[in-house]
N, C-alpha and C. Protein backbone atom coordinates (compact mmCIF):
# COMPACT_ATOMS: atom_id res chain seq x y z
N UNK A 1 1.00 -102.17 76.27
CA UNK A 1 0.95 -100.99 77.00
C UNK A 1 1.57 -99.87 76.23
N UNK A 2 0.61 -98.99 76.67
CA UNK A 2 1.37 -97.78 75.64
C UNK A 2 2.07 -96.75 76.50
N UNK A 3 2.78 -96.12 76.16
CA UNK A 3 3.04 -95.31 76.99
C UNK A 3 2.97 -94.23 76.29
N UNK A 4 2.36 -93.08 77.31
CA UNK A 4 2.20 -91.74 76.75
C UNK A 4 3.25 -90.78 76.81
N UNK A 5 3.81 -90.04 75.75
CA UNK A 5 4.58 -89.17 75.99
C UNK A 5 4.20 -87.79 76.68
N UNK A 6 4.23 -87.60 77.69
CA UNK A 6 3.80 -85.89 78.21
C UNK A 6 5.24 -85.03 77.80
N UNK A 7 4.42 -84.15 77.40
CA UNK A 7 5.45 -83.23 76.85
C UNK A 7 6.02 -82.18 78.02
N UNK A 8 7.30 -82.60 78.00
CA UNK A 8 8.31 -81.87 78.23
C UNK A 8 8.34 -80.51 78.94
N UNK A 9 8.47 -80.25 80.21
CA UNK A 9 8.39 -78.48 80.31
C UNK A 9 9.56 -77.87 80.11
N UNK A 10 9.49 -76.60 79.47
CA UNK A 10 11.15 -76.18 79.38
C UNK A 10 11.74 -75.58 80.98
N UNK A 11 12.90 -75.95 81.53
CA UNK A 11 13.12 -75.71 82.30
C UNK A 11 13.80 -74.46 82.18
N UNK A 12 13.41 -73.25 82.81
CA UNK A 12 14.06 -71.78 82.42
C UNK A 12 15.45 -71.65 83.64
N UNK A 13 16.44 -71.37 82.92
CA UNK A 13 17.48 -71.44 84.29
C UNK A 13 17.26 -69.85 84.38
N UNK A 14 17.44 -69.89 86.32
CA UNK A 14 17.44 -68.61 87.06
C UNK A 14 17.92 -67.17 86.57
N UNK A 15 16.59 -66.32 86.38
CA UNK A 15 17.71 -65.03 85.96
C UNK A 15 19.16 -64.66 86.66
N UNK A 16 19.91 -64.09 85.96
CA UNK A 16 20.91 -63.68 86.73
C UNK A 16 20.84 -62.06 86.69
N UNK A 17 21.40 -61.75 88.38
CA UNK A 17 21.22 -60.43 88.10
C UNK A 17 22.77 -59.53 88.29
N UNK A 18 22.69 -58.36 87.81
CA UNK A 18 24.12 -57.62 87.70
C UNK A 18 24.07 -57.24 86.73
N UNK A 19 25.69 -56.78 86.32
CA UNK A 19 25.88 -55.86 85.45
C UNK A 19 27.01 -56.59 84.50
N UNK A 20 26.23 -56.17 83.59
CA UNK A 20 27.24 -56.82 81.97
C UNK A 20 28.92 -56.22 82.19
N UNK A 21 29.68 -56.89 81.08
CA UNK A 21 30.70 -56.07 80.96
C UNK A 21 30.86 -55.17 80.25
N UNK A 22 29.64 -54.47 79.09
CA UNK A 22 29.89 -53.20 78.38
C UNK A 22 28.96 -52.47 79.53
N UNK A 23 28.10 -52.33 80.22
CA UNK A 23 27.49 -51.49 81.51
C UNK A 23 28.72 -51.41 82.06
N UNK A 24 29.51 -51.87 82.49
CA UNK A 24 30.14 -51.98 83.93
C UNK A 24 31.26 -50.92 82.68
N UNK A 25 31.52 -51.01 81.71
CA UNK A 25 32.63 -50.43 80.84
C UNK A 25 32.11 -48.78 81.07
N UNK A 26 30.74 -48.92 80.06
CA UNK A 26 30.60 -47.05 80.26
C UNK A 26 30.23 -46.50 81.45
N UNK A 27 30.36 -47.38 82.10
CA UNK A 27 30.11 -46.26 84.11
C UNK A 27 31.67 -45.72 84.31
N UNK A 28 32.36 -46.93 83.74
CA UNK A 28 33.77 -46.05 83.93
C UNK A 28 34.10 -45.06 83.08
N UNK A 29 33.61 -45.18 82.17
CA UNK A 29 34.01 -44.20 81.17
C UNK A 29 33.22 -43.13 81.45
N UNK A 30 32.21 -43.12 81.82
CA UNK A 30 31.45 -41.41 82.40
C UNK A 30 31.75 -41.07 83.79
N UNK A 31 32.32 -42.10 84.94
CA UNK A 31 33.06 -41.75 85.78
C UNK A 31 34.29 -40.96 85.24
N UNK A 32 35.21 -41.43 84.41
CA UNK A 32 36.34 -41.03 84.27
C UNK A 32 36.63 -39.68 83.51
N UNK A 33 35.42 -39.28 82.38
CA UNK A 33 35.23 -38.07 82.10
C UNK A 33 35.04 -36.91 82.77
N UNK A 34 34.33 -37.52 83.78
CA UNK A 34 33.59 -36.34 84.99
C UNK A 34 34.82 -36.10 86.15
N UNK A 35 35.56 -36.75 86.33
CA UNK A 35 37.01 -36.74 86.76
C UNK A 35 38.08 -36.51 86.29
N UNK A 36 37.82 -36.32 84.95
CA UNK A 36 39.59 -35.47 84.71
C UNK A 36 38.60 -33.58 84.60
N UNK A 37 37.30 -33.65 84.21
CA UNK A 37 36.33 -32.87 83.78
C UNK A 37 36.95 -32.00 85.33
N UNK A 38 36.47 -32.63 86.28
CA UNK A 38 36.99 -31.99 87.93
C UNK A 38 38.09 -31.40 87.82
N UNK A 39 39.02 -32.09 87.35
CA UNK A 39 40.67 -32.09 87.95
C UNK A 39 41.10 -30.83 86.99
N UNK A 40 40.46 -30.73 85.88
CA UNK A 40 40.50 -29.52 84.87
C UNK A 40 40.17 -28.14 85.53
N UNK A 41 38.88 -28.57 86.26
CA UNK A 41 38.54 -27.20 86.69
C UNK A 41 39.19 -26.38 87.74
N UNK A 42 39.63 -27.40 88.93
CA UNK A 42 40.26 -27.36 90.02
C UNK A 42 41.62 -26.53 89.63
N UNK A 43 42.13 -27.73 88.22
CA UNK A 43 43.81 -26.75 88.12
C UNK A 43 43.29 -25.61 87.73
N UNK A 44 42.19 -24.93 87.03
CA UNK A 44 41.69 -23.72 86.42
C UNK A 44 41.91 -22.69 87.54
N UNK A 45 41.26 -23.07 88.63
CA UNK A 45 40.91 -22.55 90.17
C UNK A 45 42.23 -21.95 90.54
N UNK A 46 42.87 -22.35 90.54
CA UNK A 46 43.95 -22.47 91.24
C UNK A 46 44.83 -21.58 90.53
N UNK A 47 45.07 -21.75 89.12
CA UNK A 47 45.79 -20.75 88.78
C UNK A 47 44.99 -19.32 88.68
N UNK A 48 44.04 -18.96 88.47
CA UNK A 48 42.73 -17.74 88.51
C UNK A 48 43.46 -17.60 90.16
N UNK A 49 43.25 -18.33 91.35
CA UNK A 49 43.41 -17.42 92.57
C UNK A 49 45.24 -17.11 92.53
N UNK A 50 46.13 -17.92 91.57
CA UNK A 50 47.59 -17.10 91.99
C UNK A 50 47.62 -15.84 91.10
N UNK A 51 47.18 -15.96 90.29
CA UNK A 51 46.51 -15.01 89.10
C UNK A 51 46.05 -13.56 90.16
N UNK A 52 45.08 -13.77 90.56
CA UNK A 52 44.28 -12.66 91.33
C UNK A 52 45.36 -12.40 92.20
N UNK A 53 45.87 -13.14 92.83
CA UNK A 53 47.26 -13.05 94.30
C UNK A 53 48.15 -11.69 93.19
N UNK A 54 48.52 -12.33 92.32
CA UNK A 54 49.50 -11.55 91.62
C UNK A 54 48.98 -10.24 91.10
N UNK A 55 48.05 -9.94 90.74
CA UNK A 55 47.33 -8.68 90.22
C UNK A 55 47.34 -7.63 91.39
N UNK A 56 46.58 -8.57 92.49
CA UNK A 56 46.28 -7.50 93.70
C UNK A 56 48.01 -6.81 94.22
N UNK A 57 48.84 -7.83 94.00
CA UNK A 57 50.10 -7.42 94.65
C UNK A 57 50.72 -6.02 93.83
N UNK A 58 51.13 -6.81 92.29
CA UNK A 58 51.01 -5.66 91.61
C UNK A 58 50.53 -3.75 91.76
N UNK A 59 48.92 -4.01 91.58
CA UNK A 59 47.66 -2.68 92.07
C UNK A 59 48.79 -2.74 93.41
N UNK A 60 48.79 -3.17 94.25
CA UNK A 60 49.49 -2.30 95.18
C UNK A 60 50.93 -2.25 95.25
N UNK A 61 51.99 -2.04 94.54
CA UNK A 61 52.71 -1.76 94.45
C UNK A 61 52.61 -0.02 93.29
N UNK A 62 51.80 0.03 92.46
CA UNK A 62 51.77 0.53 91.41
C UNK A 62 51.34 1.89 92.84
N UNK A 63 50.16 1.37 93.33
CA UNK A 63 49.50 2.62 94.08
C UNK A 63 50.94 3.18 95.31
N UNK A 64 51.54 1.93 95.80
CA UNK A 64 52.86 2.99 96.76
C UNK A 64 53.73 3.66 96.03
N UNK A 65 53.99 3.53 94.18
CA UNK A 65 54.79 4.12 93.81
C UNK A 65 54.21 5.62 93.58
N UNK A 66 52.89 5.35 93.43
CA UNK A 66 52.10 6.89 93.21
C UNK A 66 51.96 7.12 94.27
N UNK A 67 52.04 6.78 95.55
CA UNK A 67 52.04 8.07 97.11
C UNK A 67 53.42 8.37 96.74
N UNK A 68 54.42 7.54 96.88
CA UNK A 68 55.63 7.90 97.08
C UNK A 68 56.23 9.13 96.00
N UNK A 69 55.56 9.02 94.78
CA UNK A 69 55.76 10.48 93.98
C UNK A 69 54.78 11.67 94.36
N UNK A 70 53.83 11.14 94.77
CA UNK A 70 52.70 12.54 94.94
C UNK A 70 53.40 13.15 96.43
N UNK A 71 54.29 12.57 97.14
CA UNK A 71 54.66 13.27 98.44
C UNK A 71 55.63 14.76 97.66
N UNK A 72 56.39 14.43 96.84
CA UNK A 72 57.44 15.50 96.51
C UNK A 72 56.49 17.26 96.00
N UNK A 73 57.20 17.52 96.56
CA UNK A 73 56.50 19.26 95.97
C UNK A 73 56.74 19.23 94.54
N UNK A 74 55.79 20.05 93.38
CA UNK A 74 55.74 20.29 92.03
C UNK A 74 57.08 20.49 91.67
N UNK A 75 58.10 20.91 92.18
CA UNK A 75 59.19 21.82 91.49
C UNK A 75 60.18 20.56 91.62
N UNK A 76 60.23 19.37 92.57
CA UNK A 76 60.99 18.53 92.34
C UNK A 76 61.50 18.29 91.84
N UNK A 77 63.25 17.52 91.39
CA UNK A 77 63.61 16.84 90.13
C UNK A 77 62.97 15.58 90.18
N UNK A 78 62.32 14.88 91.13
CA UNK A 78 61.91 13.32 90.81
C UNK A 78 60.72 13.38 90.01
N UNK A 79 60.61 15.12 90.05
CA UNK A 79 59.03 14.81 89.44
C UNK A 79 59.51 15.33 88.04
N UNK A 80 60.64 15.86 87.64
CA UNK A 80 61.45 15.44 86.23
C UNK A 80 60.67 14.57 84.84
N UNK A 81 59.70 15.43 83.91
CA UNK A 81 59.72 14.77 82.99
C UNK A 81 60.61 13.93 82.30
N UNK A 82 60.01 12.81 82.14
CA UNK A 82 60.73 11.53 81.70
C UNK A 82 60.30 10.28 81.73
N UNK A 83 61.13 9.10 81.68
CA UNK A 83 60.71 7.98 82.20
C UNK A 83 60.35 6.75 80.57
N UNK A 84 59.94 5.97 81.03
CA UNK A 84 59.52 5.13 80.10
C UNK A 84 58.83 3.82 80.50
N UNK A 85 57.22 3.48 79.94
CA UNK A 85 57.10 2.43 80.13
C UNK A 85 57.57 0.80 79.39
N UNK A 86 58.78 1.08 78.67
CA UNK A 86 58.99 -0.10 77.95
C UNK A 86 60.66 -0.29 78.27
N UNK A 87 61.58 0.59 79.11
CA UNK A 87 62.86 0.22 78.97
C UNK A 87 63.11 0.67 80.91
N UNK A 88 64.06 0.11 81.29
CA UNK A 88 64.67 0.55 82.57
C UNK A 88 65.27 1.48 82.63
N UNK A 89 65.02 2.71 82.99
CA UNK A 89 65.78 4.29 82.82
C UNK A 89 66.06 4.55 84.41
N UNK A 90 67.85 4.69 84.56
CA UNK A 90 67.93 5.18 85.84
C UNK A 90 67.13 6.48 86.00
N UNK A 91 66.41 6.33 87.68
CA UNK A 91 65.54 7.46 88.35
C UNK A 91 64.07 7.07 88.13
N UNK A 92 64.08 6.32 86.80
CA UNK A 92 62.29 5.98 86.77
C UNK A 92 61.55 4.75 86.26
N UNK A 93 62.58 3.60 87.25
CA UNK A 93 62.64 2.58 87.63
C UNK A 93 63.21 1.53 88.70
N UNK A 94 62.26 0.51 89.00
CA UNK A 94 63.25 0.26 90.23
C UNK A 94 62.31 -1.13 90.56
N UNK A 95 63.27 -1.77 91.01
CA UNK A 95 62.74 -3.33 91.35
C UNK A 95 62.08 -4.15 92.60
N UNK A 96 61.38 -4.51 93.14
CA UNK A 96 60.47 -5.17 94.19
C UNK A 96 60.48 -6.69 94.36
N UNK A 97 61.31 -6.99 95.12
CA UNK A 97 61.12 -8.59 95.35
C UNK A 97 60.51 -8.67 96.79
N UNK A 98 59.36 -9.56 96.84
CA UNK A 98 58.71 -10.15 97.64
C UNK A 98 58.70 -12.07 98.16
N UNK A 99 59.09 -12.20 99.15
CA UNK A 99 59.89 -13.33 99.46
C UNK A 99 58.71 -13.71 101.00
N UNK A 100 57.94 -14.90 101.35
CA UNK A 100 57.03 -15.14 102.46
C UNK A 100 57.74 -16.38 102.62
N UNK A 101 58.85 -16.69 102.58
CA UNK A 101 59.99 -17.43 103.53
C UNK A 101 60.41 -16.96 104.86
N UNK A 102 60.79 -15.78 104.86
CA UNK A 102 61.16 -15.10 105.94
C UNK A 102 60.09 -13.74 106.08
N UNK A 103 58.91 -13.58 105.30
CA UNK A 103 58.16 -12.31 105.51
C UNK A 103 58.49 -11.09 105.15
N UNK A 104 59.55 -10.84 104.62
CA UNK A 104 60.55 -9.37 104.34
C UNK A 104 59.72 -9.20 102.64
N UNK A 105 60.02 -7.73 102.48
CA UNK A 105 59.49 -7.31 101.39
C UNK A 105 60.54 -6.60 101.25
N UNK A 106 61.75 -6.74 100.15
CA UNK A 106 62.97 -5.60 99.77
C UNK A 106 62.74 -5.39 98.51
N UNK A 107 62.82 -3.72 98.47
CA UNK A 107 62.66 -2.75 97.10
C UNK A 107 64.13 -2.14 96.99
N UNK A 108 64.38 -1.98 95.97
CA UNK A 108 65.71 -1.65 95.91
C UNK A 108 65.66 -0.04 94.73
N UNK A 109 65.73 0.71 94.50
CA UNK A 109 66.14 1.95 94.31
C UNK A 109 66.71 2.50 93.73
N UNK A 110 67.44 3.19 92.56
CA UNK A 110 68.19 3.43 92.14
C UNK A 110 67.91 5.09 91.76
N UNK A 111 68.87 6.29 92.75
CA UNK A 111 68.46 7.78 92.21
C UNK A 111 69.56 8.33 92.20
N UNK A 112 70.02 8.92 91.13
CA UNK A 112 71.39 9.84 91.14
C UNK A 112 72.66 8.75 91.42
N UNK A 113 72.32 7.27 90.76
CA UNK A 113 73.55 6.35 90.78
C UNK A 113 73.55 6.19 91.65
N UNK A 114 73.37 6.27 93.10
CA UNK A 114 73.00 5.35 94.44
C UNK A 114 71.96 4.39 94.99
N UNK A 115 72.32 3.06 94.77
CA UNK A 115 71.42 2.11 95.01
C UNK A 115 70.75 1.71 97.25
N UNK A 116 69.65 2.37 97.34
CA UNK A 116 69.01 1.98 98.31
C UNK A 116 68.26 0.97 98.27
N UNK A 117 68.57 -0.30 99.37
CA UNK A 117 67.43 -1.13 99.45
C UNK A 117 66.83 -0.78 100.64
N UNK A 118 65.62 -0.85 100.91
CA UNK A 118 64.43 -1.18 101.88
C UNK A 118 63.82 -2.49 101.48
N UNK A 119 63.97 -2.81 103.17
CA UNK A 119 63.37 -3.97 103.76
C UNK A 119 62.82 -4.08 104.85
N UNK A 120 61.15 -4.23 104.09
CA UNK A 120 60.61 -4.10 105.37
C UNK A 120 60.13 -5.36 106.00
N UNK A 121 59.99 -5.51 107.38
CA UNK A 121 60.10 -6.40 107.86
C UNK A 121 58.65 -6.97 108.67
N UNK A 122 58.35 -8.44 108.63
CA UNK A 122 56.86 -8.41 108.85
C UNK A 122 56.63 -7.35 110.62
N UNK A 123 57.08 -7.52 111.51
CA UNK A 123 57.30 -6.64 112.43
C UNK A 123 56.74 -5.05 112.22
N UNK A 124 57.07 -4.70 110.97
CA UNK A 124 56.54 -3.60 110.80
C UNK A 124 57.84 -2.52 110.61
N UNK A 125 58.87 -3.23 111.10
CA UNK A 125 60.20 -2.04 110.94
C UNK A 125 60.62 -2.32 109.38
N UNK A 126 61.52 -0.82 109.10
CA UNK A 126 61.91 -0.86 107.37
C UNK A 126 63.75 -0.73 107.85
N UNK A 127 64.42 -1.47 107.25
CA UNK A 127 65.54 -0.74 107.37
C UNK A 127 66.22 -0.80 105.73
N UNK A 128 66.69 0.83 106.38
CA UNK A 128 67.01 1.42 104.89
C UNK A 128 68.83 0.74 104.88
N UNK A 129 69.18 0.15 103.53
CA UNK A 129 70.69 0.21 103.79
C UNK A 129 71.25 0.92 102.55
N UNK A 130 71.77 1.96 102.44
CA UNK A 130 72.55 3.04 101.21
C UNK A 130 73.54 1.86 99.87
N UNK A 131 73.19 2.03 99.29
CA UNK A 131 74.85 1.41 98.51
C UNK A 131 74.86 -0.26 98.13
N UNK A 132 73.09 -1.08 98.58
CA UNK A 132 72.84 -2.63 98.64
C UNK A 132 72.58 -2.69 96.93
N UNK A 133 72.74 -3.77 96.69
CA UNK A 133 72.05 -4.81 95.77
C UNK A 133 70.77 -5.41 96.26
N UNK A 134 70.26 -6.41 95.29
CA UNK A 134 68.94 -6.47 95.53
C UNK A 134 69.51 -8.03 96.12
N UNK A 135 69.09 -8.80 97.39
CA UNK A 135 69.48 -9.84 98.40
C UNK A 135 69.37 -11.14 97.58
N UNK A 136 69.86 -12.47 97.66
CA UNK A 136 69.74 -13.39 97.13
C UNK A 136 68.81 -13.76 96.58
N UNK A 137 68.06 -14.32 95.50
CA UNK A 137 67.04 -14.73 95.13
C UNK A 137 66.47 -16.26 95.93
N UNK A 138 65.49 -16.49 96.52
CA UNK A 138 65.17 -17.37 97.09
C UNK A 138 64.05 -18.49 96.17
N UNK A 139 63.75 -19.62 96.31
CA UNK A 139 62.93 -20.44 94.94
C UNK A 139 61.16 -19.38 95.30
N UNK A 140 60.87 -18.91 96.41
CA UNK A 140 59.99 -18.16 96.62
C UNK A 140 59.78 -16.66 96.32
N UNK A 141 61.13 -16.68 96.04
CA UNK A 141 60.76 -14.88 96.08
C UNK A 141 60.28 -14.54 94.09
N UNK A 142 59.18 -13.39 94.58
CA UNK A 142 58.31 -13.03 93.11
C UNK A 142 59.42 -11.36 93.11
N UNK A 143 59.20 -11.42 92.03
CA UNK A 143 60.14 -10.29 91.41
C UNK A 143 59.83 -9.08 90.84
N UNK A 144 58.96 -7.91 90.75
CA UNK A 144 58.19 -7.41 90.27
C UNK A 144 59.21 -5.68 89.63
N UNK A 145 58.74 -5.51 88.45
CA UNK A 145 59.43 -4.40 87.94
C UNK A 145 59.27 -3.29 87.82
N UNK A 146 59.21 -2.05 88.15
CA UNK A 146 58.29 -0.70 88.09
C UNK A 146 58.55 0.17 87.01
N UNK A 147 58.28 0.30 86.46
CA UNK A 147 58.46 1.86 85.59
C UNK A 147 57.91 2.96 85.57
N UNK A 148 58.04 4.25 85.74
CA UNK A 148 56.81 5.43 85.60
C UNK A 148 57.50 6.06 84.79
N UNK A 149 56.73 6.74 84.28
CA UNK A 149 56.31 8.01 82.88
C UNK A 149 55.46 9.31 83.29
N UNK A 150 57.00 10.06 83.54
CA UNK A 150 56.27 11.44 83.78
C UNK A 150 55.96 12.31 82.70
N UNK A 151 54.79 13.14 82.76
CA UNK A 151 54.31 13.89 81.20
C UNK A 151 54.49 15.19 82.39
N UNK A 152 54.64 16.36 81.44
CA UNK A 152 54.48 17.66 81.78
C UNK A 152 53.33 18.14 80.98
N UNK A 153 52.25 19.31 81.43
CA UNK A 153 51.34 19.53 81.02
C UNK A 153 50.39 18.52 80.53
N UNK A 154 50.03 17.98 80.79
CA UNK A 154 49.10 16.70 80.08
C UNK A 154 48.03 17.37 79.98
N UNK A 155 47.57 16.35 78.72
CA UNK A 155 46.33 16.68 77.86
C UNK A 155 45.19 15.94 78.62
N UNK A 156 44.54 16.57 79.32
CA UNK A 156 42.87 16.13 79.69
C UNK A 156 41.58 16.55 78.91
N UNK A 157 41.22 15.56 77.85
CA UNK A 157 39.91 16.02 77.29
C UNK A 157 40.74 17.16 76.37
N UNK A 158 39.85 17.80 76.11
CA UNK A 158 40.37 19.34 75.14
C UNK A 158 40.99 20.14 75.81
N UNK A 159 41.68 19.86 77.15
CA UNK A 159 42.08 20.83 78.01
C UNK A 159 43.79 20.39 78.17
N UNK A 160 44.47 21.56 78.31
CA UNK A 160 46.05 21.26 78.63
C UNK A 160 46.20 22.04 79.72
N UNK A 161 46.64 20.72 80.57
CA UNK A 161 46.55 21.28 82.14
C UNK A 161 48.13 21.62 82.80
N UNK A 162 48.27 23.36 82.78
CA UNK A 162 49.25 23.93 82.50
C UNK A 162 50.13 23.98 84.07
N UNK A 163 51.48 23.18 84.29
CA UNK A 163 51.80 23.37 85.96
C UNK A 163 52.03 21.96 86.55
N UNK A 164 51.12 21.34 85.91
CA UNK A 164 50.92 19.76 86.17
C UNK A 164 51.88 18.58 85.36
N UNK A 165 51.67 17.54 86.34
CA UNK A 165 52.52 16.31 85.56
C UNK A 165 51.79 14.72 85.46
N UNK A 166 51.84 14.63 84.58
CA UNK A 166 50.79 13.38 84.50
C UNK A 166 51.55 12.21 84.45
N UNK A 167 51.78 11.10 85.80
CA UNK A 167 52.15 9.84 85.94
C UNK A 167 51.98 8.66 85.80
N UNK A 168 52.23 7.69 85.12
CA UNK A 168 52.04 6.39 84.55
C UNK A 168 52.88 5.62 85.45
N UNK A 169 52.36 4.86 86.23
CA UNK A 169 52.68 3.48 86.44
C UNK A 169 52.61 2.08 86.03
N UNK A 170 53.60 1.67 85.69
CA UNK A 170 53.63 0.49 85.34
C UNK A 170 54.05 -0.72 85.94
N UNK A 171 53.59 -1.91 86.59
CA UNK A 171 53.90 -3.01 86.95
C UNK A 171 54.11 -4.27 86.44
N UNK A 172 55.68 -5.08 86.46
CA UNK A 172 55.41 -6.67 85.60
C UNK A 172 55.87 -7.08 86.82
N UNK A 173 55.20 -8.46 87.09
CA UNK A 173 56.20 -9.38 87.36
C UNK A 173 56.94 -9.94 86.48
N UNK A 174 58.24 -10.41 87.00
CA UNK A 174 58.90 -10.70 85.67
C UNK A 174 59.59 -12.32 86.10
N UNK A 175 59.31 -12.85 87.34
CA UNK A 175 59.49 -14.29 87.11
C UNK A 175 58.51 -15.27 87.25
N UNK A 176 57.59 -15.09 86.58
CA UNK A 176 56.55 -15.86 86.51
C UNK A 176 56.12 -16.08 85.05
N UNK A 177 55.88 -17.58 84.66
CA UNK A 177 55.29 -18.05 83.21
C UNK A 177 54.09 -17.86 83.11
N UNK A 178 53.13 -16.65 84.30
CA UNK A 178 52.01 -16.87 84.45
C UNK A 178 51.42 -16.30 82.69
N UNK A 179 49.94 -16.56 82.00
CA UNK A 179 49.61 -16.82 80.85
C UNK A 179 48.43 -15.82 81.73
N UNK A 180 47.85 -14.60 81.57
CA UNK A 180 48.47 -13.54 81.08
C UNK A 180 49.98 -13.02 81.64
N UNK A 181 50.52 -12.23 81.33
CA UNK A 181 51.70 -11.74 82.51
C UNK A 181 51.36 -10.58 83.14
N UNK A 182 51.12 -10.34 84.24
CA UNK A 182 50.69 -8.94 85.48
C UNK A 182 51.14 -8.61 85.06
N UNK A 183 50.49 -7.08 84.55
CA UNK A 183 50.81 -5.98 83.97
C UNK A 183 49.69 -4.80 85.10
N UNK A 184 50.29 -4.05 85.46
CA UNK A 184 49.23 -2.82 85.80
C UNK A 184 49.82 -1.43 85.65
N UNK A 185 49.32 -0.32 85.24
CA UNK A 185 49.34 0.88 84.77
C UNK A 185 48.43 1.47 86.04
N UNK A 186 48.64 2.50 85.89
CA UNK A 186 48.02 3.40 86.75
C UNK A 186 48.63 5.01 86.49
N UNK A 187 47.44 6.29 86.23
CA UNK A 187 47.68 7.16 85.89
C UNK A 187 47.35 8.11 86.94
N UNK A 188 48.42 9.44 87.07
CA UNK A 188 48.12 10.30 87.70
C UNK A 188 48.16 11.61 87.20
N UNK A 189 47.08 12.67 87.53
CA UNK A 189 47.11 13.79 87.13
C UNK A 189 47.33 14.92 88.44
C-alpha cells in the first residue's frame, strides 16, 4: 500500500488588527506638537490682551493729563515752558498708581513742593488729601509715570505759531517686565 502524500495547506494565522508601536509613537508625537503649538499661542494671547489692557490705560491717562493742562488760561505758570520727557522735573511730572484690590485709582502731584494725592474712588467720589505720599504699594497695584514737555511758540509745518504752547505727553509704566514697555506720547498744540 502506498500512501499518498497530499500536500500540505499553509495554514495563514489570523490577521491582527491595530496599531504598531512606531504608529502609536508618531500620533503622539503630532499630538504633542500641536499641543505645546496651542499652549504657545494661548500664552501669546494673553500677554497681547495685558499688553492692550496696559496701552489703553496709559492713552488714557496721557489724554487726562492733556484736559487737565488745557483747563488753565494761556498766561498760566503751569503752562510754564519746560518739562522733560526723559527725567522727573518738579511741576512736570507726577505719578499714577492704579490698584483693582480695593478699586481706588491714587495720583499723587507734586506743584510748588506740595505733594497732593487724589483718590478716586470706584463710587465715583475723589478725595483730595494736601501734604500725602503715594499709599502702600499693593502685589496689584500698576504704577504709571507722567512727564510733559511744554514748547513755547511751536513750529507747525513752515509756520511758528506765535502765543501758543505745544504739549508732549508722556506715559511709562514702570513696574512691569512687559516686552515692549507702555510708552505713550501725545501732543498738543
Amino acid at each position: 500500500m502506498e500512501m499518498s502524500q497530499s500536500p500540505r495547506k499553509a495554514v495563514k494565522a489570523p490577521r491582527q488588527r491595530g496599531f504598531t508601536l512606531i504608529e502609536t509613537m508618531v500620533s503622539i508625537l503630532i499630538l504633542t506638537i500641536g499641543l505645546v503649538g496651542t499652549a504657545a499661542l494661548m500664552s501669546n494671547s494673553v500677554n497681547m490682551g495685558a499688553h492692550a489692557r496696559y496701552v489703553s490705560t496709559a492713552a488714557l491717562l496721557a489724554s487726562e493729563k492733556m484736559e487737565d493742562l488745557d483747563r488753565f488760561p494761556d498766561n498760566d505758570p503751569n503752562l510754564s515752558p519746560g518739562g522733560s520727557l526723559g527725567a522727573d522735573i518738579t511741576g512736570y511730572s507726577d505719578s499714577v498708581q492704579i490698584s483693582t484690590t480695593n478699586g481706588n485709582i491714587n495720583e499723587v502731584t507734586t506743584a510748588n513742593g506740595v505733594t497732593t494725592l487724589y483718590t478716586q474712588k470706584p463710587d465715583g467720589t475723589v478725595v483730595v488729601t494736601s501734604g500725602a505720599g503715594l499709599p502702600a504699594v499693593t502685589p496689584d497695584m500698576l504704577t504709571y509715570d507722567r512727564r510733559w514737555l511744554i514748547a513755547a511758540s511751536p513750529v507747525v509745518g513752515p509756520n511758528t505759531i506765535t502765543g501758543a504752547v505745544q504739549i508732549t505727553v508722556l506715559v511709562t509704566l514702570t513696574n512691569q517686565s512687559l516686552k515692549p514697555p507702555v510708552k505713550i506720547g501725545r501732543a498738543h498744540v
